[in-house]
N, C-alpha and C. Protein backbone atom coordinates (compact mmCIF):
# COMPACT_ATOMS: atom_id res chain seq x y z
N UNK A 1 186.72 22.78 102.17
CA UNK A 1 187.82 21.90 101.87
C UNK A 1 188.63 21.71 103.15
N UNK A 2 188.98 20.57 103.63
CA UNK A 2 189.61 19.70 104.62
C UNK A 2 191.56 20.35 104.31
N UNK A 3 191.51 20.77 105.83
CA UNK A 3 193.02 21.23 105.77
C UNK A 3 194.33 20.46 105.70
N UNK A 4 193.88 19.16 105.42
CA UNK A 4 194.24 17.51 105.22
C UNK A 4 194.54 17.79 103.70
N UNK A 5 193.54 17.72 102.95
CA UNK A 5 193.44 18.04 101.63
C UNK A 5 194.45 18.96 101.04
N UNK A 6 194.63 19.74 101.46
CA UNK A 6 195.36 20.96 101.19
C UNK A 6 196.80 20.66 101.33
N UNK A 7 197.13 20.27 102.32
CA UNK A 7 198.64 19.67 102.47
C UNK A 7 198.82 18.53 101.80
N UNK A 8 198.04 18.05 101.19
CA UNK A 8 198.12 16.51 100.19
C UNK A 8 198.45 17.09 98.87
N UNK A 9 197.66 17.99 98.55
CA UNK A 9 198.00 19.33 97.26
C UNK A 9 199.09 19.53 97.13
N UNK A 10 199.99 20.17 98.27
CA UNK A 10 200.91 21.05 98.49
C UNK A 10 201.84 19.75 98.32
N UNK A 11 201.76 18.67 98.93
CA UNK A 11 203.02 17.38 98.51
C UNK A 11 202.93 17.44 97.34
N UNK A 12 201.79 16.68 96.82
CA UNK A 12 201.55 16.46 94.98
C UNK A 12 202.57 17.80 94.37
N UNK A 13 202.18 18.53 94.58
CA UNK A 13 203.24 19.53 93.92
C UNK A 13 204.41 19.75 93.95
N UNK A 14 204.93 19.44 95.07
CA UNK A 14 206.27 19.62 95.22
C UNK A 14 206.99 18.55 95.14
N UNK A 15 206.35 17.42 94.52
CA UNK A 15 206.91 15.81 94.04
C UNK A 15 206.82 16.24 92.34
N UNK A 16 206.34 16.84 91.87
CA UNK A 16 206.67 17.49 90.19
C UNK A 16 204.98 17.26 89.91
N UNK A 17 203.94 16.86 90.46
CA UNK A 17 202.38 16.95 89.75
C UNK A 17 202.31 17.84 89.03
N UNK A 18 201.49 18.38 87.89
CA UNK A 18 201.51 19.47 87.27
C UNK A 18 199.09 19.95 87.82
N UNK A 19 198.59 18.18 88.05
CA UNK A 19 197.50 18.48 87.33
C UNK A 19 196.52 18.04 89.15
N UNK A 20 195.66 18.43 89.05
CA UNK A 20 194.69 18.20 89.94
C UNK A 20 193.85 16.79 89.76
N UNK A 21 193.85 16.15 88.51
CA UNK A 21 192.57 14.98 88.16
C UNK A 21 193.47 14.28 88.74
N UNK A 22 192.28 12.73 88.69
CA UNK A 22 192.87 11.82 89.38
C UNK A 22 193.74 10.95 89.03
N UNK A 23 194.47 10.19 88.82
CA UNK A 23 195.48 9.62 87.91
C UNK A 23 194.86 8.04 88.11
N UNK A 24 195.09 7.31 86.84
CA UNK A 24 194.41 5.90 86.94
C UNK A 24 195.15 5.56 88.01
N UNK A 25 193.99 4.88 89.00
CA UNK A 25 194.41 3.72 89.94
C UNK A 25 194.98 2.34 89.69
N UNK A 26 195.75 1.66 90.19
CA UNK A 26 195.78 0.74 90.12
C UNK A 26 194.81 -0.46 90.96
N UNK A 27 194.69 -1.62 90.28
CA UNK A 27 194.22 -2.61 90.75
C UNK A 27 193.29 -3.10 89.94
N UNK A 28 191.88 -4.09 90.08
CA UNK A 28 191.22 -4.37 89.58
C UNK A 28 190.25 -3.38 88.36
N UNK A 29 190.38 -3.57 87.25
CA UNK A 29 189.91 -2.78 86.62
C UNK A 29 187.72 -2.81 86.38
N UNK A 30 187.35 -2.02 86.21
CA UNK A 30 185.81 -1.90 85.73
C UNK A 30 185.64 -2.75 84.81
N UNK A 31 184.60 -3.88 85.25
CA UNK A 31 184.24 -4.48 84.33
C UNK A 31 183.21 -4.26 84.00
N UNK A 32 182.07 -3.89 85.06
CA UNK A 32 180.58 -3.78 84.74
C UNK A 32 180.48 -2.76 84.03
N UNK A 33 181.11 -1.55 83.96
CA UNK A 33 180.55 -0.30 83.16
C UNK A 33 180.91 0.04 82.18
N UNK A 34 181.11 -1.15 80.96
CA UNK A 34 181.56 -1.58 79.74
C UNK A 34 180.94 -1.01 78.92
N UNK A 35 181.11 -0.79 77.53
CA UNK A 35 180.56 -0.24 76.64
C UNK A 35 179.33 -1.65 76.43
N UNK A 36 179.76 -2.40 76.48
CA UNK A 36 178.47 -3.88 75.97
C UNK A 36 178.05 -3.78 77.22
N UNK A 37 177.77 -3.33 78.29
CA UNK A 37 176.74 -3.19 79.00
C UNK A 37 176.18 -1.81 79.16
N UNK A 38 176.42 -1.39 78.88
CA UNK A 38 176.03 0.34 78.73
C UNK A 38 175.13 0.10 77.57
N UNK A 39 175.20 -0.47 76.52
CA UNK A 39 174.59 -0.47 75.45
C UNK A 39 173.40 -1.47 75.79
N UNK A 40 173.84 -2.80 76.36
CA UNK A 40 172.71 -3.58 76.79
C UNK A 40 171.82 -2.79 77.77
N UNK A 41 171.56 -1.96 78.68
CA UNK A 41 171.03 -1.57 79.40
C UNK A 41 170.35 0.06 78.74
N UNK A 42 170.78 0.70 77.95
CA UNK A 42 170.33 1.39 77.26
C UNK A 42 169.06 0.98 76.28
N UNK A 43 169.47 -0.41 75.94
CA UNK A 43 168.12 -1.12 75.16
C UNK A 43 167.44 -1.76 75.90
N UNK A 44 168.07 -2.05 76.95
CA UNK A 44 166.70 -2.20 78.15
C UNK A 44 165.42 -1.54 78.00
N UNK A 45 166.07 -0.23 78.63
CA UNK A 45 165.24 0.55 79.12
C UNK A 45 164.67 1.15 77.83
N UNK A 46 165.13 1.29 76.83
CA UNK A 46 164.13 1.89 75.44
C UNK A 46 163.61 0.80 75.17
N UNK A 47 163.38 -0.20 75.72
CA UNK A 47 162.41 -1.45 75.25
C UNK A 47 161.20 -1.16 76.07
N UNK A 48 161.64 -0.97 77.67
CA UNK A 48 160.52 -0.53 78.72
C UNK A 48 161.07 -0.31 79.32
N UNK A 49 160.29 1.32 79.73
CA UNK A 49 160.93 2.22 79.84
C UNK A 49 160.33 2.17 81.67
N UNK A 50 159.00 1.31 82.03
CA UNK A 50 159.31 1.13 83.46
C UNK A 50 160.37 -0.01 84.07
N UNK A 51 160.92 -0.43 83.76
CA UNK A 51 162.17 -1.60 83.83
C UNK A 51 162.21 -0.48 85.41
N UNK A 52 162.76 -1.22 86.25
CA UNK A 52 162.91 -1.15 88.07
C UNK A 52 164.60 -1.42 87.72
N UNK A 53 165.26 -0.84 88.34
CA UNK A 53 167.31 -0.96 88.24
C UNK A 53 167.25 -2.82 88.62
N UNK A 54 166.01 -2.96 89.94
CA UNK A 54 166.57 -4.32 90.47
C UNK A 54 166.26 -4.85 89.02
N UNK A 55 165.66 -5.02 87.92
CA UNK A 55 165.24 -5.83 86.81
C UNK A 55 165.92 -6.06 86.06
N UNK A 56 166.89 -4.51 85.72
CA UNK A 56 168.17 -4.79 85.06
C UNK A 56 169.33 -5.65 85.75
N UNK A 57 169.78 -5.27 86.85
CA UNK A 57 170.56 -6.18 87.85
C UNK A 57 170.24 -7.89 87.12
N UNK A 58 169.33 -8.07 87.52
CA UNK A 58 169.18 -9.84 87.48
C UNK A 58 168.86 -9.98 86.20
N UNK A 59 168.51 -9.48 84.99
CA UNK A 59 169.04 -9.62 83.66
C UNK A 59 169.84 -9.64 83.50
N UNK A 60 170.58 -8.59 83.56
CA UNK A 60 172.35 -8.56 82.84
C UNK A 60 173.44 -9.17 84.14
N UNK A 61 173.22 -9.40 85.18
CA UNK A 61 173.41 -10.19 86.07
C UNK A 61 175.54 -9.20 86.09
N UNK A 62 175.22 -7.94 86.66
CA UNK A 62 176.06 -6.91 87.30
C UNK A 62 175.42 -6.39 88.56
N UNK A 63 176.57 -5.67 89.14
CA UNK A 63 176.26 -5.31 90.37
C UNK A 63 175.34 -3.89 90.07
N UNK A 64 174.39 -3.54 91.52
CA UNK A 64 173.21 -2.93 90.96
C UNK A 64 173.89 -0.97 91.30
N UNK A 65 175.40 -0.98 91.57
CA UNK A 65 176.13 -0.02 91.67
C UNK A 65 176.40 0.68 90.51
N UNK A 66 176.78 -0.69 90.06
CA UNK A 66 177.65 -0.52 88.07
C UNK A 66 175.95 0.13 87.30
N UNK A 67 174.82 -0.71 87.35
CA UNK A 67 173.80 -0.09 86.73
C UNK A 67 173.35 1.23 87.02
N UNK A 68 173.53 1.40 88.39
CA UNK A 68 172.87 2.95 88.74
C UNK A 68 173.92 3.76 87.86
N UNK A 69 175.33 3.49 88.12
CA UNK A 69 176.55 4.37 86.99
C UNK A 69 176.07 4.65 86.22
N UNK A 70 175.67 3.62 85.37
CA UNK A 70 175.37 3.41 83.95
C UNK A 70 174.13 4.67 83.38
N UNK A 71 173.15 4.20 83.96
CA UNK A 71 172.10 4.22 84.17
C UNK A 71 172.24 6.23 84.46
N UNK A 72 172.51 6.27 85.37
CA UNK A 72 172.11 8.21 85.69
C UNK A 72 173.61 9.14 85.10
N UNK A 73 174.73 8.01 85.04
CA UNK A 73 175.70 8.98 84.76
C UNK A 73 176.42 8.63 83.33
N UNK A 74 176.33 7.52 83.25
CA UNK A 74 176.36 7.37 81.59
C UNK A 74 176.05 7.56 80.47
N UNK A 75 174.72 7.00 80.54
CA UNK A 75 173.45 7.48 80.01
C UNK A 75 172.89 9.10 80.47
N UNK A 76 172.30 9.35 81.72
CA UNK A 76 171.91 10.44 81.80
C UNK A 76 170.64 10.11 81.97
N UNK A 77 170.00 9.39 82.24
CA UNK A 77 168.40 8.75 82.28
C UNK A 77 168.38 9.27 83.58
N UNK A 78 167.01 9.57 84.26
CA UNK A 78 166.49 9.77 85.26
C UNK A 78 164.68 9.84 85.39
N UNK A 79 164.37 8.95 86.60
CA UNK A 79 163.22 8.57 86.42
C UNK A 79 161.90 9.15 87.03
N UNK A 80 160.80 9.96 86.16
CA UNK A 80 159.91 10.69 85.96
C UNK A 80 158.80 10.00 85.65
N UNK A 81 157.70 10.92 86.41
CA UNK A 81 155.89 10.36 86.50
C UNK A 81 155.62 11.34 84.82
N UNK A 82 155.03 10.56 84.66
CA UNK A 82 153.84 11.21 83.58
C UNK A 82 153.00 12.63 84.20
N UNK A 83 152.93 13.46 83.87
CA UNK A 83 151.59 14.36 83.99
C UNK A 83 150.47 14.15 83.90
N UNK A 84 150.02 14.02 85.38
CA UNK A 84 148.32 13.73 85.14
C UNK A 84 147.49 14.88 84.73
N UNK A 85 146.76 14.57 83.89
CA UNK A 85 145.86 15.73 83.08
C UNK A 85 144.22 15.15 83.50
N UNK A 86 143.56 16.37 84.22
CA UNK A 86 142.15 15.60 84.52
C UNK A 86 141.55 14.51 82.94
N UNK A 87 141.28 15.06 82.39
CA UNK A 87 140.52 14.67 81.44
C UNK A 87 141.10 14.76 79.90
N UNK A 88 140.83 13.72 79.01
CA UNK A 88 141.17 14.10 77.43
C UNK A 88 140.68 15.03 76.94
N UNK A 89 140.48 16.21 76.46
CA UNK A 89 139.69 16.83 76.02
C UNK A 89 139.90 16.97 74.32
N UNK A 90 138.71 16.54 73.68
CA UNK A 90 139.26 17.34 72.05
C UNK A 90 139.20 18.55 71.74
N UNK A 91 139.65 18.59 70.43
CA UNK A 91 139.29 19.74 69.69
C UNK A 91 137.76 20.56 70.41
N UNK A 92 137.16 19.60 70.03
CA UNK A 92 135.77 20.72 69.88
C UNK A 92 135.10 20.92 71.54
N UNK A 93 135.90 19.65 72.46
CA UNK A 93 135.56 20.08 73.85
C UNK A 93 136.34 21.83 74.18
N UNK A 94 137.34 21.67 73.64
CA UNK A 94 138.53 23.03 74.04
C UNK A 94 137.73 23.78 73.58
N UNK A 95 137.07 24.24 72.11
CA UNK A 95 136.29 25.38 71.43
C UNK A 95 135.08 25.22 72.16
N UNK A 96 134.50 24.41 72.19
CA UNK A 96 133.49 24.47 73.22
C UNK A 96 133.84 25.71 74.69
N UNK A 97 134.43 24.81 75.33
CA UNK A 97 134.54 26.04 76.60
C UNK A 97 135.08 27.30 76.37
N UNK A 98 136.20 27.30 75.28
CA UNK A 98 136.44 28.88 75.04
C UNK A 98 135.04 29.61 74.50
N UNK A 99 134.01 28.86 73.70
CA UNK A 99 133.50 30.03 73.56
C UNK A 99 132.01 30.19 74.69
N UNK A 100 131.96 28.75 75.38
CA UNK A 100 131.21 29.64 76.81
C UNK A 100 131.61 30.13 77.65
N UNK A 101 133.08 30.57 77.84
CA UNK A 101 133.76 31.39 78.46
C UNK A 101 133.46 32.97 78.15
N UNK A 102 133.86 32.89 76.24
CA UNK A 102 133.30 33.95 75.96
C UNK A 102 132.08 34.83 76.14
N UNK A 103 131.36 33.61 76.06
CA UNK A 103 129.83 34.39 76.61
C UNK A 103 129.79 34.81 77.32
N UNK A 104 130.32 34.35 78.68
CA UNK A 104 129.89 34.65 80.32
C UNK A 104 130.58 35.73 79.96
N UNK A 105 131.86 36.21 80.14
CA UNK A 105 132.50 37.43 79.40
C UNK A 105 131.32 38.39 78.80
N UNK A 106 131.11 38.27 77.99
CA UNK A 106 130.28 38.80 77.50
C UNK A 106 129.08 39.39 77.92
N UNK A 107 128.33 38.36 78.85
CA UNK A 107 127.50 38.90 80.28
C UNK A 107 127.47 39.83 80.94
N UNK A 108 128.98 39.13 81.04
CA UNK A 108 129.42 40.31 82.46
C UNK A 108 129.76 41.95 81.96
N UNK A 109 130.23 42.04 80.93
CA UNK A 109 130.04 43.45 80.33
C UNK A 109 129.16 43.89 80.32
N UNK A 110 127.90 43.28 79.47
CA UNK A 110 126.80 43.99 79.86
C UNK A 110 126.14 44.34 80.41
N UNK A 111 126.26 43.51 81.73
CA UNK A 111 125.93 44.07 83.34
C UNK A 111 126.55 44.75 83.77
N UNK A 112 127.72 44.85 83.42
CA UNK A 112 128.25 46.68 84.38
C UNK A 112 128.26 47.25 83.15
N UNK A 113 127.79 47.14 81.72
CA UNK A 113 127.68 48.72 80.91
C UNK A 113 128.93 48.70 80.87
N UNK A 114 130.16 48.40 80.56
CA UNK A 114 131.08 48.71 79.58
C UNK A 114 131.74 47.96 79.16
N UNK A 115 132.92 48.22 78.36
CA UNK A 115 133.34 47.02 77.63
C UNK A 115 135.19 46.67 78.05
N UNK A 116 135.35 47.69 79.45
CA UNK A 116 136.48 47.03 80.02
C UNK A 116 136.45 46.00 80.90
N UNK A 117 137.63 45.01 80.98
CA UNK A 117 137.24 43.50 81.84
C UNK A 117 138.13 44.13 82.91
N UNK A 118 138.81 44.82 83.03
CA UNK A 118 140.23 44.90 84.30
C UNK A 118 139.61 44.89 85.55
N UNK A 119 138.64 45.71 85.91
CA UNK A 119 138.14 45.21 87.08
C UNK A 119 137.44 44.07 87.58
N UNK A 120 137.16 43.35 86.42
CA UNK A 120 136.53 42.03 86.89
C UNK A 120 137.98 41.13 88.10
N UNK A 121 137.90 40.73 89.22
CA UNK A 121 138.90 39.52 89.45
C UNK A 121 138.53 39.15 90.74
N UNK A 122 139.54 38.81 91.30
CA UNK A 122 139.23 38.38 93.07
C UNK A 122 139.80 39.36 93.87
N UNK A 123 138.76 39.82 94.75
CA UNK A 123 139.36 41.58 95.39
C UNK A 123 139.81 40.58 97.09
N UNK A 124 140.46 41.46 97.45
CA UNK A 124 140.99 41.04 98.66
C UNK A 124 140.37 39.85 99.88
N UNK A 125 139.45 40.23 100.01
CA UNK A 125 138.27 39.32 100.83
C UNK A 125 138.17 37.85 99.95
N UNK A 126 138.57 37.35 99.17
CA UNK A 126 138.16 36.57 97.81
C UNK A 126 137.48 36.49 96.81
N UNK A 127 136.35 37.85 96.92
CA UNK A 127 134.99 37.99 96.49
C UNK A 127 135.29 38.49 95.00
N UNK A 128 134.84 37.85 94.06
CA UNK A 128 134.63 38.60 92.67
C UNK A 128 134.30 39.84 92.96
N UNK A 129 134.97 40.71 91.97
CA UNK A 129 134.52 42.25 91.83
C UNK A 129 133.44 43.22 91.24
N UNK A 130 133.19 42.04 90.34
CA UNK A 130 132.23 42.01 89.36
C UNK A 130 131.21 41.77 89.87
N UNK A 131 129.51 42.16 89.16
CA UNK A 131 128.77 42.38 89.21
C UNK A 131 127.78 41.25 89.81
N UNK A 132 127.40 40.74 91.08
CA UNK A 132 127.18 40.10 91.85
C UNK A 132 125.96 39.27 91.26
N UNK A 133 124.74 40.22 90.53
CA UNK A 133 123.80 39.07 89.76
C UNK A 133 124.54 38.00 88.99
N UNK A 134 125.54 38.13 88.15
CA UNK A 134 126.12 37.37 87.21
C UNK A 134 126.27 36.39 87.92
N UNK A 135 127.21 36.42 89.69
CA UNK A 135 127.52 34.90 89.80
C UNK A 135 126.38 34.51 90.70
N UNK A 136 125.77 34.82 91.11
CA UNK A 136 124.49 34.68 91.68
C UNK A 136 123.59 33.53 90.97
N UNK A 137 123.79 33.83 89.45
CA UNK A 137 123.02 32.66 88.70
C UNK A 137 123.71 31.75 87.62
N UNK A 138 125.04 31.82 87.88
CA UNK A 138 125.36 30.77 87.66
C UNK A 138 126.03 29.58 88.87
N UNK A 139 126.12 28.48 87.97
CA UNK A 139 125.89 27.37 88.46
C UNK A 139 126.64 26.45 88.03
N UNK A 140 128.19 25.46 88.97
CA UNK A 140 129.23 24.68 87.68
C UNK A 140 128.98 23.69 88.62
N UNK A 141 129.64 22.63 87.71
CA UNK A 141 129.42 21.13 88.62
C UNK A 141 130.47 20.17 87.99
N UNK A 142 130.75 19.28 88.44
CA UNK A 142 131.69 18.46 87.78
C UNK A 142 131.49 16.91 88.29
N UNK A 143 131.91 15.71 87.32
CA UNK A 143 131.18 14.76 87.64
C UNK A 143 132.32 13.72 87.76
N UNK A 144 132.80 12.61 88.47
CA UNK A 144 133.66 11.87 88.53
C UNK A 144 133.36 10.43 88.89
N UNK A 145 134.21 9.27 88.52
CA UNK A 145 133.69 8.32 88.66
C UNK A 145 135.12 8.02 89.81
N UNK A 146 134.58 7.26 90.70
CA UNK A 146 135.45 6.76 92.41
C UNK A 146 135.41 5.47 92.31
N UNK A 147 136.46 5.14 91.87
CA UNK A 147 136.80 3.28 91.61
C UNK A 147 136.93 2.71 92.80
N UNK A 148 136.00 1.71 93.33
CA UNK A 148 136.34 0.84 94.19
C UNK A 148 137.46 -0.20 94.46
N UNK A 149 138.34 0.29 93.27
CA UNK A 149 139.27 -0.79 93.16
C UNK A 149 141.31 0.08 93.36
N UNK A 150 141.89 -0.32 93.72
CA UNK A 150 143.10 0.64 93.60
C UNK A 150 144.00 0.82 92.63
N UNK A 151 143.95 2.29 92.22
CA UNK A 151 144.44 2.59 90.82
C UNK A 151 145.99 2.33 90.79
N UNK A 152 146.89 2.46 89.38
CA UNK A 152 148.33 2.28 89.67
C UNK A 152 148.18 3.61 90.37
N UNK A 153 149.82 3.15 91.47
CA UNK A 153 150.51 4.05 91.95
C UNK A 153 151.02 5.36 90.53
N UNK A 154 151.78 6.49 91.36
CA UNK A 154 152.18 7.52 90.58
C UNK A 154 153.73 6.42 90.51
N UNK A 155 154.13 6.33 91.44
CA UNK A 155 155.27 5.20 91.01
C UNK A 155 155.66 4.33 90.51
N UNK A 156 154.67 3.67 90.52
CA UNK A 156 154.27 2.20 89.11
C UNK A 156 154.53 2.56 88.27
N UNK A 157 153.73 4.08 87.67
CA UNK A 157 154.29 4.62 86.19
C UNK A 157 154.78 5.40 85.99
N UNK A 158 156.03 5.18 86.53
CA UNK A 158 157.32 6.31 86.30
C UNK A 158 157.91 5.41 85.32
N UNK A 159 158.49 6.33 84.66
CA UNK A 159 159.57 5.76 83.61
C UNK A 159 160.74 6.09 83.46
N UNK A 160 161.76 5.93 82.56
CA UNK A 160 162.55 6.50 82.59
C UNK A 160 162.88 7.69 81.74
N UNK A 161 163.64 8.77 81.54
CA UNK A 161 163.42 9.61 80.77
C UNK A 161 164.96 10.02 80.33
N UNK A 162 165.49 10.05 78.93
CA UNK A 162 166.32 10.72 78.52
C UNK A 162 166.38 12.16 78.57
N UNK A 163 167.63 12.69 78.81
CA UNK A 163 167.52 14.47 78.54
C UNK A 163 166.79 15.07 78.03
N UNK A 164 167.00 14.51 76.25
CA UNK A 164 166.49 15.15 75.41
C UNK A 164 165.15 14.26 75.05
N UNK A 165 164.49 13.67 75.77
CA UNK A 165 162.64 13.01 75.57
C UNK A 165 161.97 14.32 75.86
N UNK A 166 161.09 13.65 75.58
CA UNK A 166 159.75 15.19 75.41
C UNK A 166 158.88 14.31 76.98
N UNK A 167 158.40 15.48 77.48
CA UNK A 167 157.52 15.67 78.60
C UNK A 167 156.36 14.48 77.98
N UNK A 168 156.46 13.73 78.93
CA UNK A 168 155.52 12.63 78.76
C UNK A 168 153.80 13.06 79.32
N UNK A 169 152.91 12.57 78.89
CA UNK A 169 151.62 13.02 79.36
C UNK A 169 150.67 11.63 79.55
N UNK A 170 150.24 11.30 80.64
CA UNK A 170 149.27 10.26 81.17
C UNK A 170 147.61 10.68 81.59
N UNK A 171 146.95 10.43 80.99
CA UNK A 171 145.23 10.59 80.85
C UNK A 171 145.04 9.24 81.91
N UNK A 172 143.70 10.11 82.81
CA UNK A 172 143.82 9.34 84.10
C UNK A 172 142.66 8.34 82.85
N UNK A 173 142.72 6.69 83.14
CA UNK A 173 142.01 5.70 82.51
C UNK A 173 141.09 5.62 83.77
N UNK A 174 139.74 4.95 83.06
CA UNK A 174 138.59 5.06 83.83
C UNK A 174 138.80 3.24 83.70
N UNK A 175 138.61 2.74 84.75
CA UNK A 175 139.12 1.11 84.99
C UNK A 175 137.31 0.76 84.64
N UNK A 176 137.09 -0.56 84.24
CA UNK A 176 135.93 -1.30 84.80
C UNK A 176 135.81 -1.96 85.46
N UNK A 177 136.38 -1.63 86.78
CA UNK A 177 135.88 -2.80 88.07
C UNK A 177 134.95 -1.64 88.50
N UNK A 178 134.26 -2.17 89.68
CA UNK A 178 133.02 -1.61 90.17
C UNK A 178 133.19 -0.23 90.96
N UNK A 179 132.55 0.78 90.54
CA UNK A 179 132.72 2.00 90.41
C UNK A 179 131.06 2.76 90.66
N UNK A 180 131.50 3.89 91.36
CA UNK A 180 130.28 5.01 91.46
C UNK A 180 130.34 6.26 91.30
N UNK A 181 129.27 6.93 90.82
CA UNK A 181 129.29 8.22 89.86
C UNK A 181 129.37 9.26 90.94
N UNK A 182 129.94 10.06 90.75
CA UNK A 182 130.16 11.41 92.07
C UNK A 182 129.74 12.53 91.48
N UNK A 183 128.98 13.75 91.65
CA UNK A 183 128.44 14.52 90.79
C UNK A 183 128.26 15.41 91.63
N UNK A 184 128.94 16.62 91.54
CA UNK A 184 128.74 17.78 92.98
C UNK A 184 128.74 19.17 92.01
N UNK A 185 127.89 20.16 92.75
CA UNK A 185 127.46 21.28 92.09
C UNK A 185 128.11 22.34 92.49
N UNK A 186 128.10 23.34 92.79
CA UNK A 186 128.73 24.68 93.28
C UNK A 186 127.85 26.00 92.44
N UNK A 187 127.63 26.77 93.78
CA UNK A 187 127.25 27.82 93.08
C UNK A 187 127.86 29.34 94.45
N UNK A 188 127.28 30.44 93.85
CA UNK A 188 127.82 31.61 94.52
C UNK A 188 127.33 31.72 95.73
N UNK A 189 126.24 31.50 96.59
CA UNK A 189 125.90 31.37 97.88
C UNK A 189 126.60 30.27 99.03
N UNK A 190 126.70 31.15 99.79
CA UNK A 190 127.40 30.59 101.16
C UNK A 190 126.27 29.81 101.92
């Protein structure tokens, strides 16, 4: 705090102030950050929810100051990407991998002979701890399609988000413009 400040305090008080807030100003009063535009711009954006501030501006035709007000401190909106999630997966994809998870699990016990997992993990060097035939023969791969074409930005689909909205979730879409299959393997050898 500015030692300016402080002696501005110390007047205010000794002129009879009791309070620290600011006392209405005089002069031109707020027009843009009206309740009928607060409300118009609130149904903006719950109409579409990527609406850009410049979009509201030249709709409701206010300054794009009064909307940001509106907009982050009125409202409370602030604007958030979706979560990209590789893939949709269903029901029976999810039970699916839990229970070939289980198996390999299951493997791997029986190759070291007992039925504790704690030592299985990544030991210092990076190297699994576990029993070296196991990853030796297996084998994962994953397959993707590389669009020749340019996907939306993460910014394109931002939206806007109320406080209390729920965590939005975006599944990457597979476009049909012209596209090629990518398919790469991995296994335990260097």
């Amino acid at each position: 705090m500015s030692r300016s400040r402080v002696y501005q305090w110390c007047t205010w008080f000794g002129e009879g102030r009791t309070s620290l807030v600011n006392e209405p100003k005089s002069g031109r009063p707020k027009t843009s950050t009206n309740e009928e535009n607060t409300t118009c711009v609130d149904e903006l954006i719950r109409c579409d929810r990527r609406m850009k501030t410049r979009e509201i501006v030249l709709k409701l035709k206010i300054p794009k100051s009064a909307v940001h007000e509106i907009v982050h401190d009125t409202l409370g909106y602030r604007k958030v990407s979706a979560r990209w999630v590789p893939k949709m997966l269903t029901e029976d994809h999810k039970l699916q991998r839990v229970e070939i998870s289980q198996r390999l699990l299951q493997r791997c016990q029986q190759d070291n002979g007992d039925e504790d997992t704690t030592h299985i993990g990544v030991g210092p060097g990076g190297d699994f701890q576990a029993n070296n035939n196991l990853f030796d023969n297996l084998i994962t791969g994953d397959e993707t399609w590389v669009h020749l074409n340019t996907p939306e930005t993460k910014r394109d689909s931002m939206t806007w988000k109320h406080p209390s909205s729920p965590v939005t979730k975006k599944f990457k879409v597979q476009r049909s413009a012209a596209k090629v299959m990518a398919i790469v393997f991995w296994d335990a050898k260097v």
